[in-house]
C-alpha atoms as a PDB file:
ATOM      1  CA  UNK A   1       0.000   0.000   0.000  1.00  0.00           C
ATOM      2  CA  UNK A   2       1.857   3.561  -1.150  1.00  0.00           C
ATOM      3  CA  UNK A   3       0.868   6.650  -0.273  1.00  0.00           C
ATOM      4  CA  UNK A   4      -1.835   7.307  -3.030  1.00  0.00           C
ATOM      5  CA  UNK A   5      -4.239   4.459  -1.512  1.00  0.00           C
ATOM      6  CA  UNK A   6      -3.663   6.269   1.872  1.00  0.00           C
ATOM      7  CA  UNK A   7      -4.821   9.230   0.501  1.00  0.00           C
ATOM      8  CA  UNK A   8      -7.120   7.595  -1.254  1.00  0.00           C
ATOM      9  CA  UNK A   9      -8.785   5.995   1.168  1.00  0.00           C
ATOM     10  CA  UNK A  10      -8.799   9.020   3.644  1.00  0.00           C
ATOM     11  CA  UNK A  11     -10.463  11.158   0.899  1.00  0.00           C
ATOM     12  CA  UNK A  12     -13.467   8.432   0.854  1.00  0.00           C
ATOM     13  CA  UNK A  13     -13.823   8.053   4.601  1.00  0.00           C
ATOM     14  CA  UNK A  14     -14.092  12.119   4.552  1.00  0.00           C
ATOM     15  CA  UNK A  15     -16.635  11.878   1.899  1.00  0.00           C
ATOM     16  CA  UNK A  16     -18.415   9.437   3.249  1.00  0.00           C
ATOM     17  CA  UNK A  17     -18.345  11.192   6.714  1.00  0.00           C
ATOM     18  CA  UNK A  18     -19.685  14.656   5.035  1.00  0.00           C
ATOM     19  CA  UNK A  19     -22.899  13.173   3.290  1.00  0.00           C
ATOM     20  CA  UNK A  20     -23.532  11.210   6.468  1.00  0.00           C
ATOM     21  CA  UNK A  21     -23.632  14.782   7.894  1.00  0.00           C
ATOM     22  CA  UNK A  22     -25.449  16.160   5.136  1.00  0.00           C
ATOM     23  CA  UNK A  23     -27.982  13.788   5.420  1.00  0.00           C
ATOM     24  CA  UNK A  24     -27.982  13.764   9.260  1.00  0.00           C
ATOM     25  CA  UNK A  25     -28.255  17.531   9.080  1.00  0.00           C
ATOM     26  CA  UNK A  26     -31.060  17.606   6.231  1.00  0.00           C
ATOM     27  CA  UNK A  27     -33.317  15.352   8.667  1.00  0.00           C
ATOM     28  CA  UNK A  28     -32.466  17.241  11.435  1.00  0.00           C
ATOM     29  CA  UNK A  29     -33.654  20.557   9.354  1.00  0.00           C
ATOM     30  CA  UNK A  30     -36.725  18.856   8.293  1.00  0.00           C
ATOM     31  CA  UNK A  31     -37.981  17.325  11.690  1.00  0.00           C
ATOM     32  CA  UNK A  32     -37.017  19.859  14.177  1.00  0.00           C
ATOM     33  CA  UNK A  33     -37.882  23.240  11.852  1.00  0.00           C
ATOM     34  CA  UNK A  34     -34.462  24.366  12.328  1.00  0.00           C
ATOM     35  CA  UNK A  35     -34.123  28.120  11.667  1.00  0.00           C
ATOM     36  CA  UNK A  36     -31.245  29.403   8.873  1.00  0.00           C
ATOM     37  CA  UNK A  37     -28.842  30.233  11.999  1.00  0.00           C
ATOM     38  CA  UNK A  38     -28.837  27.064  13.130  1.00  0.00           C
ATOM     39  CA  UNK A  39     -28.441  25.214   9.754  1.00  0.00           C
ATOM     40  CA  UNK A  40     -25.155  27.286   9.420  1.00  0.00           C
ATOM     41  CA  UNK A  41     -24.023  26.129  13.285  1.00  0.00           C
ATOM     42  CA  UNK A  42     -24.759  22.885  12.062  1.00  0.00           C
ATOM     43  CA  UNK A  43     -22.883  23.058   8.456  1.00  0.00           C
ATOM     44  CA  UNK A  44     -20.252  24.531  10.173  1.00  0.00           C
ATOM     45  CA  UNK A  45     -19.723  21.764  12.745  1.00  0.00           C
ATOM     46  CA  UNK A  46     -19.638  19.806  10.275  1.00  0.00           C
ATOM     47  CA  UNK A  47     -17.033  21.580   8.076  1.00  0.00           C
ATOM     48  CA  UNK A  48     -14.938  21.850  11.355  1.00  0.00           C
ATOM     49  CA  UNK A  49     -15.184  18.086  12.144  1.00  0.00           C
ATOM     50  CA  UNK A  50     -14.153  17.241   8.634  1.00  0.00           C
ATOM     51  CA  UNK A  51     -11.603  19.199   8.612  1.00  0.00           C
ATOM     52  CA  UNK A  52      -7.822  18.443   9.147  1.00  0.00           C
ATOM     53  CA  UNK A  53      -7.013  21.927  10.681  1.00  0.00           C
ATOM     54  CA  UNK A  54      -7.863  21.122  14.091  1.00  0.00           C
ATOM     55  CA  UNK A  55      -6.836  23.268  17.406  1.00  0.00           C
ATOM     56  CA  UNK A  56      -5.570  19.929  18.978  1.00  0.00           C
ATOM     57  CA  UNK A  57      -4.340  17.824  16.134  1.00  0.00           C
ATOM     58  CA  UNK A  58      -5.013  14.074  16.510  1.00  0.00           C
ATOM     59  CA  UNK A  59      -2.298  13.900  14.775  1.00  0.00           C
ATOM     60  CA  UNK A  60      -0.015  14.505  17.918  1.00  0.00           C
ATOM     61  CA  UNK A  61      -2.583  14.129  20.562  1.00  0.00           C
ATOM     62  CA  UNK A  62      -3.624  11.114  19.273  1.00  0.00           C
ATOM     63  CA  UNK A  63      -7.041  10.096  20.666  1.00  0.00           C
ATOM     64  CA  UNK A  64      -7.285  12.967  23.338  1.00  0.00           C
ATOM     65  CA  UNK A  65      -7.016  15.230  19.810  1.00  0.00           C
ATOM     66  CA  UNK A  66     -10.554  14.320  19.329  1.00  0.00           C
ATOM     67  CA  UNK A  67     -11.665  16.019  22.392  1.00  0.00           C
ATOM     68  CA  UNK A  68     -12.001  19.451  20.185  1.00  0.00           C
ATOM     69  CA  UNK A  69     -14.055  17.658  17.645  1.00  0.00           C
ATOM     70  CA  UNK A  70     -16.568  17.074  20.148  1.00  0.00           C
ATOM     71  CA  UNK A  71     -16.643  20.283  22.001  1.00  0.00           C
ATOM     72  CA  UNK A  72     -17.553  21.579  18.586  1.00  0.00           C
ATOM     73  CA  UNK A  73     -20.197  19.251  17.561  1.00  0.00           C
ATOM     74  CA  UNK A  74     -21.896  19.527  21.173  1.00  0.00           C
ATOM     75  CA  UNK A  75     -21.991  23.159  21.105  1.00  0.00           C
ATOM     76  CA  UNK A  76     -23.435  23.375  17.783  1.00  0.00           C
ATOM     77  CA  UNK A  77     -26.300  21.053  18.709  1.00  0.00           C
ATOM     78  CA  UNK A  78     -26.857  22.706  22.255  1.00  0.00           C
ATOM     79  CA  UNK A  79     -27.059  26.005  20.141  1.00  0.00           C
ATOM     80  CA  UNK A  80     -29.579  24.600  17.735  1.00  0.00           C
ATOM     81  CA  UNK A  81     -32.003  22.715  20.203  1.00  0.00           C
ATOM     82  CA  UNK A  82     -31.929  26.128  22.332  1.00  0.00           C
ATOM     83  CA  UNK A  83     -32.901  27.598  18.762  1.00  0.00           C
ATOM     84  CA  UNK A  84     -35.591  25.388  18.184  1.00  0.00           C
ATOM     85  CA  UNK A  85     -36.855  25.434  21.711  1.00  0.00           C
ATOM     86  CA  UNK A  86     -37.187  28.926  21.590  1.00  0.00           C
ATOM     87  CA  UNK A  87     -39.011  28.998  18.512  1.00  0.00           C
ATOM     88  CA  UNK A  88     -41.280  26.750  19.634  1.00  0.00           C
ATOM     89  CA  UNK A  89     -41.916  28.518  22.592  1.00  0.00           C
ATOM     90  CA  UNK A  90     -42.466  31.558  20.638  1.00  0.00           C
ATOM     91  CA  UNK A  91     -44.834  30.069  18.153  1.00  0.00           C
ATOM     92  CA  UNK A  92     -46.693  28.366  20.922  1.00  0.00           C
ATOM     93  CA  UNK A  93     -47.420  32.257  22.376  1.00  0.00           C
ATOM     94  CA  UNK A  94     -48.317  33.688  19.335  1.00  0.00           C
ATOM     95  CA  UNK A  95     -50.762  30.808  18.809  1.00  0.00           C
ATOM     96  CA  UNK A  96     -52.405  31.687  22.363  1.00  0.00           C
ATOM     97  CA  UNK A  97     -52.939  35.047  21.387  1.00  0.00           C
ATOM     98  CA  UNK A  98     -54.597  34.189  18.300  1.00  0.00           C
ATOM     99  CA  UNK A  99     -57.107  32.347  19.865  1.00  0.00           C
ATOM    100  CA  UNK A 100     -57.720  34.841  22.544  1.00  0.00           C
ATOM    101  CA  UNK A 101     -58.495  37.577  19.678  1.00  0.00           C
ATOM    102  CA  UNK A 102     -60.862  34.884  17.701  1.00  0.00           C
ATOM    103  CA  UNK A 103     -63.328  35.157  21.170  1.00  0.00           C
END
């Protein structure tokens, strides 16, 4: 195995990993109502994890190099259920005061 099938098979495992995003993402969007701020946290999370500039390299850190990764990916989807608990909230208000000017 040379070099080329590394890369080779890196590039694939990336590829594979972003359409599992895109897809995971896409559901997410359609499911949840996910407003356009929290599609970019999302995309960007994603970008981030795929990504081989990383602020701790795994590269040297080895498995603790991950730990960044995460931190990223959990703060984007704290972010984004805090976005679409809000919005729900809000919708769920402006729903009561529909029904209070219908009376």
């Amino acid at each position: 195995m040379d070099l080329s099938d590394l890369v080779v098979a890196v590039l694939v495992v990336l590829a594979a990993l972003l359409v599992l995003g895109v897809v995971v993402i896409a559901f997410v969007m359609w499911r949840f109502d996910v407003p356009p701020r929290g599609l970019a946290a999302m995309v960007g999370a994603l970008v981030y994890l795929v990504s081989p500039v990383d602020v701790l390299p795994e590269v040297v850190l080895g498995p603790l190099g991950l730990a960044d990764d995460a931190g990223v990916v959990t703060l984007a989807a704290v972010w984004v259920y805090k976005l679409v608990r809000a919005r729900r909230i809000l919708r769920a208000g402006s729903a009561r005061r529909e029904r209070r000017h219908e009376r």
